[in-house]
N, C-alpha and C. Protein backbone atom coordinates (compact mmCIF):
# COMPACT_ATOMS: atom_id res chain seq x y z
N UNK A 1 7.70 -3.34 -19.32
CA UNK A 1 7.03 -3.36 -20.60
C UNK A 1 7.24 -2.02 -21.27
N UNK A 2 7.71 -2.06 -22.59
CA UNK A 2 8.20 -0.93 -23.01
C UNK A 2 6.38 -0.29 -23.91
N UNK A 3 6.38 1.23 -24.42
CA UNK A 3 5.22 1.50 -25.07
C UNK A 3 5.34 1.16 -26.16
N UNK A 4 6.32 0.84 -26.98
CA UNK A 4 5.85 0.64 -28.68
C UNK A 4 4.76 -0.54 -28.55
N UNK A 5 4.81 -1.89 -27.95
CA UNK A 5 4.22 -3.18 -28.02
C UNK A 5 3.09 -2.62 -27.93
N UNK A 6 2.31 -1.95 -26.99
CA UNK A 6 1.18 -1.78 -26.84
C UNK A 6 0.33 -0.44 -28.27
N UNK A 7 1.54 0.40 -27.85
CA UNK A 7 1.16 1.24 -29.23
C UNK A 7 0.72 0.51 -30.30
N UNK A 8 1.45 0.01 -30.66
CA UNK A 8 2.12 -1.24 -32.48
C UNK A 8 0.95 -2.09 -31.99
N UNK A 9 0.06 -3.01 -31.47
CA UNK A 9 -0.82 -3.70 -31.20
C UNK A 9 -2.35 -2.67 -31.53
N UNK A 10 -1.97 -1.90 -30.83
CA UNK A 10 -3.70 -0.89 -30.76
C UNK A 10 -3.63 -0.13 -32.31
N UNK A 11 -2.37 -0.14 -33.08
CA UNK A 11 -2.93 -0.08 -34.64
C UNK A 11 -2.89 -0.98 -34.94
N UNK A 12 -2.47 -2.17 -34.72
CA UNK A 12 -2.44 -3.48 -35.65
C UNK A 12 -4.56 -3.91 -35.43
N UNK A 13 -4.60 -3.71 -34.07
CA UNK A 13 -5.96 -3.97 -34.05
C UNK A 13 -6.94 -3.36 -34.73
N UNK A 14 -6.95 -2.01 -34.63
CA UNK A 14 -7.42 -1.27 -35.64
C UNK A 14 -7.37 -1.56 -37.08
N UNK A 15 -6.36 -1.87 -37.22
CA UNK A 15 -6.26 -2.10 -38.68
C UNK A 15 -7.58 -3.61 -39.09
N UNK A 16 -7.68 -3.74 -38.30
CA UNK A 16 -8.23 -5.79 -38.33
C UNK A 16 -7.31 -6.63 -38.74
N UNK A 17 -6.16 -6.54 -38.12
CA UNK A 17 -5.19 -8.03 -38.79
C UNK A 17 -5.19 -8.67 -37.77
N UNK A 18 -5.63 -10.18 -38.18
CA UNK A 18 -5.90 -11.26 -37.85
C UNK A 18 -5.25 -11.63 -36.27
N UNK A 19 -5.18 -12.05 -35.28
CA UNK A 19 -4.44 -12.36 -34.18
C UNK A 19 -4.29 -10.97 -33.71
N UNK A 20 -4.44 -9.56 -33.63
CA UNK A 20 -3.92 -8.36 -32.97
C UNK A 20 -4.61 -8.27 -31.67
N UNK A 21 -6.09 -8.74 -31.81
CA UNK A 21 -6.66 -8.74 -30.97
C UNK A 21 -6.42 -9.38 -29.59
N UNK A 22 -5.89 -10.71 -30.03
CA UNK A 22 -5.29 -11.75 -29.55
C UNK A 22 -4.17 -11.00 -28.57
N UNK A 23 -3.74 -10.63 -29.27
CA UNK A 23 -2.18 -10.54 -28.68
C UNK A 23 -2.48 -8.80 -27.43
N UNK A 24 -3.06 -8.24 -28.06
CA UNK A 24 -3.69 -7.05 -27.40
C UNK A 24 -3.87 -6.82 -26.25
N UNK A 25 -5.21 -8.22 -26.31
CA UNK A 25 -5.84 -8.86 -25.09
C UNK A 25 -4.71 -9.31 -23.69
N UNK A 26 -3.93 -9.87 -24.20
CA UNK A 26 -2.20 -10.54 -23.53
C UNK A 26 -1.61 -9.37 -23.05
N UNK A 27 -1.17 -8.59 -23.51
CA UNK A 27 -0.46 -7.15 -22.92
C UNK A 27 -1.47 -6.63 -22.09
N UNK A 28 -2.61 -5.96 -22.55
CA UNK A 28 -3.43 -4.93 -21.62
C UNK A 28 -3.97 -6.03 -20.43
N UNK A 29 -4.54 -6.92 -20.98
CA UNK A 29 -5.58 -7.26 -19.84
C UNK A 29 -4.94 -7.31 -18.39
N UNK A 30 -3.87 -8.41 -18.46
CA UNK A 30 -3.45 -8.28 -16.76
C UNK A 30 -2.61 -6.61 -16.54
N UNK A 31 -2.61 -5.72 -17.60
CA UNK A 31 -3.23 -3.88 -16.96
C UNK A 31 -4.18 -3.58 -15.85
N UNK A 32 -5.44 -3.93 -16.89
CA UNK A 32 -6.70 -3.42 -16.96
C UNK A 32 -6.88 -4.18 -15.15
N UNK A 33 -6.47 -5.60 -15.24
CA UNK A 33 -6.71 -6.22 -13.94
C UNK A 33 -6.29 -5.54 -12.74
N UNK A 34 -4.98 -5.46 -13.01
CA UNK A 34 -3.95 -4.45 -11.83
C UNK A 34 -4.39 -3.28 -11.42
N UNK A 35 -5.05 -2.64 -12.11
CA UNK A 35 -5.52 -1.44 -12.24
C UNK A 35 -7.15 -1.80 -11.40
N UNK A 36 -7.46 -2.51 -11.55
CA UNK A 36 -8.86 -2.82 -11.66
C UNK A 36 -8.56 -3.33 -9.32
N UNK A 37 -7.56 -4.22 -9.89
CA UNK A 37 -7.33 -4.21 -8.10
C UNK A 37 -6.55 -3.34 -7.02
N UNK A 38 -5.63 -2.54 -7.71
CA UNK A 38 -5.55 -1.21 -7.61
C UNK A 38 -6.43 -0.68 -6.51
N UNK A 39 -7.54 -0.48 -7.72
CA UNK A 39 -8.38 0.25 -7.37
C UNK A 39 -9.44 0.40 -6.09
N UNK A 40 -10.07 -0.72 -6.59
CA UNK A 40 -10.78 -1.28 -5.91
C UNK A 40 -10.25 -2.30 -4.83
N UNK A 41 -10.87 -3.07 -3.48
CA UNK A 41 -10.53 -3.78 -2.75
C UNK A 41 -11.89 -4.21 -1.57
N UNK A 42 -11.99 -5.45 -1.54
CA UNK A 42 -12.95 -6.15 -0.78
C UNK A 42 -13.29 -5.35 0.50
N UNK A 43 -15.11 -5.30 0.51
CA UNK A 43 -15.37 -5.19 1.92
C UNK A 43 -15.84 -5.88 2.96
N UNK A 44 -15.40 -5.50 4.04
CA UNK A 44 -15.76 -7.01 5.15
C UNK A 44 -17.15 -7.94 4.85
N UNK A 45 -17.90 -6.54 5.13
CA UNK A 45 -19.16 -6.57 5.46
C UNK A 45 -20.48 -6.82 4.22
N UNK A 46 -19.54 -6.74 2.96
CA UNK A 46 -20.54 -6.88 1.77
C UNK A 46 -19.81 -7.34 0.51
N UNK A 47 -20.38 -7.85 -0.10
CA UNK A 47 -19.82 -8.10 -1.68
C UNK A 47 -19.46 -7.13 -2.59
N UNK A 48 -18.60 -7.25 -3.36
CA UNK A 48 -18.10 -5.79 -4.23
C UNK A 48 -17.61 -6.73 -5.06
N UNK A 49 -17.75 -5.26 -6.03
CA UNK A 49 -16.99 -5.49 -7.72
C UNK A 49 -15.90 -6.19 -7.52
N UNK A 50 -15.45 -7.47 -8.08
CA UNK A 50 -14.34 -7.99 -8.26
C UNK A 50 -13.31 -7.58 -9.40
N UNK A 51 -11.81 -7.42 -9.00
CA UNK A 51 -11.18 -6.66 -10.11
C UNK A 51 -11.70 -7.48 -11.40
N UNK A 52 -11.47 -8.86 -11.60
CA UNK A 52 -11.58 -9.42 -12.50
C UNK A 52 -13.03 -9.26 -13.25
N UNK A 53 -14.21 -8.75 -12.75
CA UNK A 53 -15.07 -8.69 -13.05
C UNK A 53 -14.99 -7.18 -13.93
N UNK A 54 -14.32 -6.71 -13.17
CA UNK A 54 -14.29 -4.86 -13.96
C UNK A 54 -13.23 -4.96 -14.92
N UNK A 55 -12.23 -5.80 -15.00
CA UNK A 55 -11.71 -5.99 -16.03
C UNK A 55 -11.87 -6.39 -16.88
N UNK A 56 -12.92 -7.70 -16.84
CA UNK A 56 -13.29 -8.18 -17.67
C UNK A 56 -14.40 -7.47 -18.88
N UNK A 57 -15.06 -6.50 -18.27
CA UNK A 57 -16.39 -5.83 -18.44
C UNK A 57 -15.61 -4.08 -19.33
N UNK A 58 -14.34 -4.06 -18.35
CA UNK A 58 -13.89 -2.88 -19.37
C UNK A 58 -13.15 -2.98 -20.68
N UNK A 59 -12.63 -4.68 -20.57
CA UNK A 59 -12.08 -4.66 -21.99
C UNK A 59 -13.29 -5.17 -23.14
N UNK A 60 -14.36 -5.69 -22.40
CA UNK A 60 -15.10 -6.00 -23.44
C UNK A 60 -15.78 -4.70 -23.85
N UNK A 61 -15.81 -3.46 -22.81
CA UNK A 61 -16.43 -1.99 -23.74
C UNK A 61 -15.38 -1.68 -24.43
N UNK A 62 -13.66 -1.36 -24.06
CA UNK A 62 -12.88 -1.58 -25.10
C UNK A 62 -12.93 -1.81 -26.64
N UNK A 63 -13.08 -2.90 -26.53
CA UNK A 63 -13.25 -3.93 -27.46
C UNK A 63 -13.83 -3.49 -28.51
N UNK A 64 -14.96 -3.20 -28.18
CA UNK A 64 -16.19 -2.29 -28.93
C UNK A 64 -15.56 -1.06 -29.89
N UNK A 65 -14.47 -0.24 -28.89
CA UNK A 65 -14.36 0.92 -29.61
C UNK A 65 -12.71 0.66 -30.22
N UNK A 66 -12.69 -0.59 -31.22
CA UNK A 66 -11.53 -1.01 -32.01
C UNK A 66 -11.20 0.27 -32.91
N UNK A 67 -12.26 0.87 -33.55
CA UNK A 67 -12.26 2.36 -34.52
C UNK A 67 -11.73 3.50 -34.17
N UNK A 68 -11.47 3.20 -32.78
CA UNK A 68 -11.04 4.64 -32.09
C UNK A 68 -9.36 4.92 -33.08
N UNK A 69 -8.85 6.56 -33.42
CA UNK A 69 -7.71 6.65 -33.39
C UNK A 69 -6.68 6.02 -32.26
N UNK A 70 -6.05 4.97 -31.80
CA UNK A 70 -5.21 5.35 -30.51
C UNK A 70 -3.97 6.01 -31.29
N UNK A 71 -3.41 7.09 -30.14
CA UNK A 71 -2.29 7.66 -30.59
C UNK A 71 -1.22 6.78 -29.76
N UNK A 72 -1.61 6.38 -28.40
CA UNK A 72 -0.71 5.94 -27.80
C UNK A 72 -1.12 4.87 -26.95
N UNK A 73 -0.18 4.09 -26.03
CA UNK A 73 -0.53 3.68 -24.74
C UNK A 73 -0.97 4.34 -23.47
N UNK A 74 -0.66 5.81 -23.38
CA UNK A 74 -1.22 6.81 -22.53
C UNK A 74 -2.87 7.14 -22.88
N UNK A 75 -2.81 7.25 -24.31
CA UNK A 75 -4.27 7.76 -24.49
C UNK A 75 -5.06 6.14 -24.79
N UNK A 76 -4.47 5.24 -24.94
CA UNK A 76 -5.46 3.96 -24.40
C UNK A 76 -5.95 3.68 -23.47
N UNK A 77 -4.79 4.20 -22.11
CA UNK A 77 -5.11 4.05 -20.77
C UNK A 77 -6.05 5.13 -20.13
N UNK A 78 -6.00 6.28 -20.89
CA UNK A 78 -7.12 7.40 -20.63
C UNK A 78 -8.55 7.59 -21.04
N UNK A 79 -8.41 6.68 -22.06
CA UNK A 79 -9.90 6.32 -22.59
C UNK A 79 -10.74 5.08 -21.63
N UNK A 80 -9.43 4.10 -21.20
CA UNK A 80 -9.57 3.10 -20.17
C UNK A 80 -10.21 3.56 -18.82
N UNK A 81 -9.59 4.61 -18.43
CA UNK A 81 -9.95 5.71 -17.27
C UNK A 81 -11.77 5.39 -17.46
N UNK A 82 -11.79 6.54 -18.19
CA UNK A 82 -13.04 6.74 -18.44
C UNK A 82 -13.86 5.56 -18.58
N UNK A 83 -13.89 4.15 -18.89
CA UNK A 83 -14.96 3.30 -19.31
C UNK A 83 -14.88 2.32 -17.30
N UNK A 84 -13.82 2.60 -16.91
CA UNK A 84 -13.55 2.12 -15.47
C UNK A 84 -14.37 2.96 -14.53
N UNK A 85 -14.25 4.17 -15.00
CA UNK A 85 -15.01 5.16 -14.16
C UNK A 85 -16.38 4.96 -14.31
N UNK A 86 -16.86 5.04 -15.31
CA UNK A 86 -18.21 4.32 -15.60
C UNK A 86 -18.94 3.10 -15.01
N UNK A 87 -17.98 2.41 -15.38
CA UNK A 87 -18.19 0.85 -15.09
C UNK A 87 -18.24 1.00 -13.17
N UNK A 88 -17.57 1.86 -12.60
CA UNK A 88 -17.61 1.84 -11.12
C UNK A 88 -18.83 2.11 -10.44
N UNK A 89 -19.15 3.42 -11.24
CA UNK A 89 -20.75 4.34 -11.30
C UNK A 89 -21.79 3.45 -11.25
N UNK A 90 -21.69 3.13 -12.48
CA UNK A 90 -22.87 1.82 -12.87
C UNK A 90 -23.18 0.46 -11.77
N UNK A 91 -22.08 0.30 -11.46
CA UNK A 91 -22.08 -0.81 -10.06
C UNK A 91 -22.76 -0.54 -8.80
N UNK A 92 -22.52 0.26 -8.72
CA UNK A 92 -22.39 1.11 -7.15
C UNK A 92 -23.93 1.53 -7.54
N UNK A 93 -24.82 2.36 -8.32
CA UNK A 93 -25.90 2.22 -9.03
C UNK A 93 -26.91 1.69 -8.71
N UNK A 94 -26.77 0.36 -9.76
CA UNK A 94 -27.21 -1.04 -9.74
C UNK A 94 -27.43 -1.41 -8.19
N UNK A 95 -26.48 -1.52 -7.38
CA UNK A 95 -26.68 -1.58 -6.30
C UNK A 95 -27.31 -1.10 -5.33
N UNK A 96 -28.40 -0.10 -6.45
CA UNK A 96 -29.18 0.78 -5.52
C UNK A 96 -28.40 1.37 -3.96
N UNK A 97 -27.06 1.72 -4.11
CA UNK A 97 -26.99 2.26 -2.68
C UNK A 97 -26.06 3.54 -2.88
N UNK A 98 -26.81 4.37 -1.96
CA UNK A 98 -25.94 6.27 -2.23
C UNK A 98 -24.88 6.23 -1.18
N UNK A 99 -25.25 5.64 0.15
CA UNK A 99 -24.27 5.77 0.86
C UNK A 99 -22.80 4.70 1.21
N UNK A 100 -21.66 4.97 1.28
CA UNK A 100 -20.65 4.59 1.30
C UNK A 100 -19.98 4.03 -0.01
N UNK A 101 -21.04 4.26 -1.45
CA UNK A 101 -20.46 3.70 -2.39
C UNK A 101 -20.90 2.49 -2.69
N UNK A 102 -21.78 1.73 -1.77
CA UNK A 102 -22.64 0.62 -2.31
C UNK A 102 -21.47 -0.22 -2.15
N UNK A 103 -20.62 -0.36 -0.84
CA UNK A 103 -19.49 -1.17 -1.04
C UNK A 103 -18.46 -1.09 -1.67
N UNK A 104 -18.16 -0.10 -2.96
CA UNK A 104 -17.39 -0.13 -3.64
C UNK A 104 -16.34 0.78 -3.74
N UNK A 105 -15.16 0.64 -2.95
CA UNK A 105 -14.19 1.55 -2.22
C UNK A 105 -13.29 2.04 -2.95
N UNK A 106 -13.20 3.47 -3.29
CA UNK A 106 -11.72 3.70 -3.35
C UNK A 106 -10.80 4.19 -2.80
N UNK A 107 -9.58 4.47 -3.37
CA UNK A 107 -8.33 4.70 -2.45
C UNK A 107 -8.87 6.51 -1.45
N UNK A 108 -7.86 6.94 -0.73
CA UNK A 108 -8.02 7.86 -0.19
C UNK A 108 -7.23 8.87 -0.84
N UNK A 109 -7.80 9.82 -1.18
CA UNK A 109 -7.03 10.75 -2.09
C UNK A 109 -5.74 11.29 -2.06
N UNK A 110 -4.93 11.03 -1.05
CA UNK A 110 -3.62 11.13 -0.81
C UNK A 110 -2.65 10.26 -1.26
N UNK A 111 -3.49 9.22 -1.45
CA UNK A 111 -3.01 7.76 -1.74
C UNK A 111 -3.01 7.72 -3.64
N UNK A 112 -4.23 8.36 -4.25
CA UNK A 112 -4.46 8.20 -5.45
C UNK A 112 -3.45 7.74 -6.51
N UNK A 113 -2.43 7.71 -6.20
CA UNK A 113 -1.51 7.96 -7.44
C UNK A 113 -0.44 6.74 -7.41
N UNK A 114 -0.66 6.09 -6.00
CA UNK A 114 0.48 5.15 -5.97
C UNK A 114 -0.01 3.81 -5.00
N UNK A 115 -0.64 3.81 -4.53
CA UNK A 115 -1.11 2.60 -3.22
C UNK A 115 -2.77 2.34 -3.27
N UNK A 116 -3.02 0.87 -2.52
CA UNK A 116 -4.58 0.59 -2.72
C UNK A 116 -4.75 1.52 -0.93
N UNK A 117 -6.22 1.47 -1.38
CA UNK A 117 -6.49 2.41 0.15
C UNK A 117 -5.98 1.37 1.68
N UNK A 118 -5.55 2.20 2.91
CA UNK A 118 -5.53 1.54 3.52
C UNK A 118 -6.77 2.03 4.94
N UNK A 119 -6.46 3.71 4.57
CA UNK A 119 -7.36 3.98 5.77
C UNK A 119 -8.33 4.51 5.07
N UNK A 120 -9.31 5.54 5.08
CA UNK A 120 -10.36 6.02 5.04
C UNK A 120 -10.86 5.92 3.10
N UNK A 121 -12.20 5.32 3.00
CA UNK A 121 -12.79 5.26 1.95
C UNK A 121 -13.32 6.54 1.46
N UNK A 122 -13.46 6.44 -0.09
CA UNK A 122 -14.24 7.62 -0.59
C UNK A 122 -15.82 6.76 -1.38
N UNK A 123 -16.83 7.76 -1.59
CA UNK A 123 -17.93 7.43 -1.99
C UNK A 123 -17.66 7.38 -3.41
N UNK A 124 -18.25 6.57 -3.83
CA UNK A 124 -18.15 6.34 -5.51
C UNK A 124 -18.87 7.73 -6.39
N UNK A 125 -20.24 7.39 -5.99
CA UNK A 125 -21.37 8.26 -6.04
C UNK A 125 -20.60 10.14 -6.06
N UNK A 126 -19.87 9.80 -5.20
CA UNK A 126 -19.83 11.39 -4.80
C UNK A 126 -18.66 11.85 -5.52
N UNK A 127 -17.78 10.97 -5.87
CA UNK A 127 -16.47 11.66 -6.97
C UNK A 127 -17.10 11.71 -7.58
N UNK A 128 -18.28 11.12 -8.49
CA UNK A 128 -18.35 10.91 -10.18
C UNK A 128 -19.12 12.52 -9.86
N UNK A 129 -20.08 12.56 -9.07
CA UNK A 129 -20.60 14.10 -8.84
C UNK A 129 -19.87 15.17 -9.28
N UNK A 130 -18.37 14.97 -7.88
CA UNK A 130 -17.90 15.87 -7.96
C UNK A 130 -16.70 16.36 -9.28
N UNK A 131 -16.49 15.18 -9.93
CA UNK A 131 -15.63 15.24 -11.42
C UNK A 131 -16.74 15.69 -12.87
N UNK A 132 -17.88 15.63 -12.34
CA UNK A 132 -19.01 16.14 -13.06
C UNK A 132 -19.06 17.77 -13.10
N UNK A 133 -18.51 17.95 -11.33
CA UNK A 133 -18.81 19.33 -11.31
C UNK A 133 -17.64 20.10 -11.77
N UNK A 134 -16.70 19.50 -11.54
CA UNK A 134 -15.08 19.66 -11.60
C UNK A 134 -15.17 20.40 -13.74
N UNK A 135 -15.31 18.65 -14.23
CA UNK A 135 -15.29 18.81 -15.78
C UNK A 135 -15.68 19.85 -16.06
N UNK A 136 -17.13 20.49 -15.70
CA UNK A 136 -17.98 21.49 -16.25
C UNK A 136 -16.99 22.71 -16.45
N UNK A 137 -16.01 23.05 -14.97
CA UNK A 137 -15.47 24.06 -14.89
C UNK A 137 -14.12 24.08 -15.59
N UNK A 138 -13.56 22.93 -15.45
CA UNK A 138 -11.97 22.66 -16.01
C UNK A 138 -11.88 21.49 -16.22
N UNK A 139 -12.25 21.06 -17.77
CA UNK A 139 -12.03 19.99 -18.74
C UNK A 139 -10.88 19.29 -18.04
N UNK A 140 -9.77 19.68 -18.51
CA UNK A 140 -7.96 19.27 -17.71
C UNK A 140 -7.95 18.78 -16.91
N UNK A 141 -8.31 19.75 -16.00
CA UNK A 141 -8.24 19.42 -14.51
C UNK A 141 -8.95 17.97 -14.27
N UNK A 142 -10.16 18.06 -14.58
CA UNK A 142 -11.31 16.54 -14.19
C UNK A 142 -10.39 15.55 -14.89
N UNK A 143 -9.88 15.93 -15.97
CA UNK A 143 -9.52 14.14 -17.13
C UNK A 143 -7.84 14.00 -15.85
N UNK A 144 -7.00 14.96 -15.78
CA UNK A 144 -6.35 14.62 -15.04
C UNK A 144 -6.52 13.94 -13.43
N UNK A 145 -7.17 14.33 -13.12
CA UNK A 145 -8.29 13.44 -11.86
C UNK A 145 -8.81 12.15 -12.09
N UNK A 146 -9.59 11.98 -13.25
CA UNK A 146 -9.97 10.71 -13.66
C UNK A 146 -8.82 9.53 -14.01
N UNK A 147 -7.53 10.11 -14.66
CA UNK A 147 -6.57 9.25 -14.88
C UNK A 147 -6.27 9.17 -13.72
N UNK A 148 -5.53 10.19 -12.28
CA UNK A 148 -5.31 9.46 -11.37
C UNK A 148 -5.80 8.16 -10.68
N UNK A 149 -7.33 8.52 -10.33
CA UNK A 149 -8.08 7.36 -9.76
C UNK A 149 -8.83 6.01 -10.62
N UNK A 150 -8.83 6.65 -12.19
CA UNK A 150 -8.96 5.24 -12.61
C UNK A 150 -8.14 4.45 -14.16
N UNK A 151 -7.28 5.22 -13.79
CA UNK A 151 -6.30 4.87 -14.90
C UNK A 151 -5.52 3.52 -14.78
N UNK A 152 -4.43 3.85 -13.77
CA UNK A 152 -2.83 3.73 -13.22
C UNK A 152 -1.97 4.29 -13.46
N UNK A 153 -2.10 5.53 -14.56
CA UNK A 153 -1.14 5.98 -14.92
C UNK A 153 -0.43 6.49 -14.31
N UNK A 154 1.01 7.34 -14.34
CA UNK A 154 1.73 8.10 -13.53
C UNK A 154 1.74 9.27 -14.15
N UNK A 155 2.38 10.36 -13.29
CA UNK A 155 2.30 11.54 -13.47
C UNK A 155 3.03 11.70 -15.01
N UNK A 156 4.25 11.28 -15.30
CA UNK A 156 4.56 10.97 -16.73
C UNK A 156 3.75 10.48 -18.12
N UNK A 157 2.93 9.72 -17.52
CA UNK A 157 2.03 9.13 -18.37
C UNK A 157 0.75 9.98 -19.20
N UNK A 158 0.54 10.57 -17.77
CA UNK A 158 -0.61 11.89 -17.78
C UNK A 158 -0.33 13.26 -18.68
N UNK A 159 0.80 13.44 -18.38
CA UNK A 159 1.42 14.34 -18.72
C UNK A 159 1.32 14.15 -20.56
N UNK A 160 1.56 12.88 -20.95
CA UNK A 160 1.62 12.88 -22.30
C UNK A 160 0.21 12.86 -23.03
N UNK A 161 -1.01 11.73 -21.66
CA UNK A 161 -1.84 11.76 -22.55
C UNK A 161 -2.81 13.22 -22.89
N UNK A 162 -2.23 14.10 -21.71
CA UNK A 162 -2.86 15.59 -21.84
C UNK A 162 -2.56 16.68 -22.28
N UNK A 163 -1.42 16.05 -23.17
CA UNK A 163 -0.26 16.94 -23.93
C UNK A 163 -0.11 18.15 -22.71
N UNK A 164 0.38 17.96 -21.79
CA UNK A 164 0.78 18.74 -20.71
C UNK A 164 2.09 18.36 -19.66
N UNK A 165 2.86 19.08 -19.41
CA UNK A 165 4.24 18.93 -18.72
C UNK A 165 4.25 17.90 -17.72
N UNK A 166 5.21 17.06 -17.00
CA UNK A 166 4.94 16.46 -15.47
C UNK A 166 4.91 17.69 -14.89
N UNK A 167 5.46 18.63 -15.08
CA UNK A 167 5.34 19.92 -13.40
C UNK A 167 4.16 20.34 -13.64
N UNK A 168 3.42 20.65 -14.70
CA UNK A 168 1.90 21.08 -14.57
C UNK A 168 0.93 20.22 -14.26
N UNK A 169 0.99 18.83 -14.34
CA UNK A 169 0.47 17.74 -13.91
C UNK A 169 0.50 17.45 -12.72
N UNK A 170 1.55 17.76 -11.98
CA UNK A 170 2.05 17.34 -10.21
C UNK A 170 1.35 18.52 -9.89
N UNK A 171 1.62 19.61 -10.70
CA UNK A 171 1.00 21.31 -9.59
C UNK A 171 -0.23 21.26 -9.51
N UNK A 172 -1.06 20.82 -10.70
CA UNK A 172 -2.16 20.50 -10.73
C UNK A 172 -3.10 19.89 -10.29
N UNK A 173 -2.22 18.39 -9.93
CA UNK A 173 -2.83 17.42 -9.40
C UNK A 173 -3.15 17.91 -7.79
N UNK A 174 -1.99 18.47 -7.64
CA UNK A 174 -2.26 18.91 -5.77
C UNK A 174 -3.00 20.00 -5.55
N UNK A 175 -3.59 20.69 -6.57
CA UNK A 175 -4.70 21.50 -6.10
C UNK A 175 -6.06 21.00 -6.32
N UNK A 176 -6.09 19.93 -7.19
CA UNK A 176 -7.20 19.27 -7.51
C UNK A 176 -7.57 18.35 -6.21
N UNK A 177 -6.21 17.91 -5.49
CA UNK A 177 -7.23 16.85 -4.53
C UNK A 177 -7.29 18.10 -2.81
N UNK A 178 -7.00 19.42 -3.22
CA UNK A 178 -7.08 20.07 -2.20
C UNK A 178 -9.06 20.50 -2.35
N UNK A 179 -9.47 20.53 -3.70
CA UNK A 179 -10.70 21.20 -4.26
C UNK A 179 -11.39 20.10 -4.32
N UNK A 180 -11.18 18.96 -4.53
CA UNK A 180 -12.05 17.43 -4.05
C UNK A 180 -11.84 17.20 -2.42
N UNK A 181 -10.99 17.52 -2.14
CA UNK A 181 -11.63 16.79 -0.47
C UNK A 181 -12.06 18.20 0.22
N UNK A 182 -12.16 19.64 0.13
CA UNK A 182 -13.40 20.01 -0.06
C UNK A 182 -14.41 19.82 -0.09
N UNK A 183 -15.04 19.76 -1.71
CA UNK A 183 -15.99 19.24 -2.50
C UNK A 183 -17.03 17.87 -1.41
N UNK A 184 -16.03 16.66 -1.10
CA UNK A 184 -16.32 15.74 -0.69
C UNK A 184 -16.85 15.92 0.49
N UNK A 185 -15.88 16.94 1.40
CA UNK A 185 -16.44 17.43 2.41
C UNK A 185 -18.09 18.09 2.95
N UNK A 186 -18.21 18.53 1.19
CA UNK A 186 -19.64 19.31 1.38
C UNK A 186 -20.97 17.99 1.16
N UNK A 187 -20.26 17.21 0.25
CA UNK A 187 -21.20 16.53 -0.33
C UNK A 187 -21.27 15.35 0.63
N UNK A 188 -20.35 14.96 1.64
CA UNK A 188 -20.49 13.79 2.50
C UNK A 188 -21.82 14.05 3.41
């Protein structure tokens, strides 16, 4: 899938012409899904967010913010980040549970950028903490973190939506998950 379609759609939507939405919906959603199962993945022992459920739930906050400038398909998918990241928070929450994430697993930070987890889970609860604590100190740094784990984007992708290089994005990225599994370390 090339970027103009998605670009050329997220102004057509904006604009309000008739069917953009339509067609919008067709490109991103089985994204938002992939991304959404990606991410996330069933636990034995308990019920969890279904991708389709977080997909469904992030394009309808989407949806909402039709007014936004998009500049691109990178910065659609980074705004996407953010309402996924939310939407994970809020679950895990709701679920009244602090420990293990309330069921709701993600990848292992080594893994972040390319594979669903296979071995060791992270706490939901405790990234959003620690990208809380992260943001405060280095804006960049956290949004580049947040696109890893709830984007899909790639290091290319990132790179554009942060108007920042792939080599400062890769250098970056690997000191960021050296200062989160840290972080995680303290807060586990």
């Amino acid at each position: 899938m090339s970027v103009a379609p998605i670009t050329e759609l997220l102004g057509r939507w904006r604009a309000g012409e008739p069917g953009a939405a339509a067609a919008l919906m067709d490109e991103v959603y089985p994204l938002l899904r992939e991304i959404a199962q990606s991410r996330l993945r069933r636990h034995a022992r308990g019920a969890t967010l279904q991708p389709t459920e977080l997909a469904n739930e992030a394009y309808a906050r989407l949806h909402g913010a039709r007014t936004t400038d998009w500049r691109s398909r990178a910065h659609f998918f980074a705004f996407s980040a953010k309402v996924i990241r939310g939407l994970a928070v809020d679950y895990v929450r709701a679920r009244g549970s602090e420990k293990r994430g309330g069921h709701l697993l993600l990848m292992p930070l080594d893994q972040a950028a390319d594979a669903p987890a296979e071995a060791e889970d992270l706490d939901v609860l405790a990234v959003d903490q620690a990208l809380n604590e992260l943001e405060r100190d280095d804006a960049v740094l956290a949004q580049i973190v947040e696109l890893k784990f709830f984007s899909g984007l790639n290091s290319d992708e990132i790179a554009e939506a942060c108007g920042l290089s792939r080599a400062t994005v890769v250098r970056r990225w690997r000191y960021a998950r050296a200062w989160l599994a840290d972080r995680l370390g303290r807060l586990a």
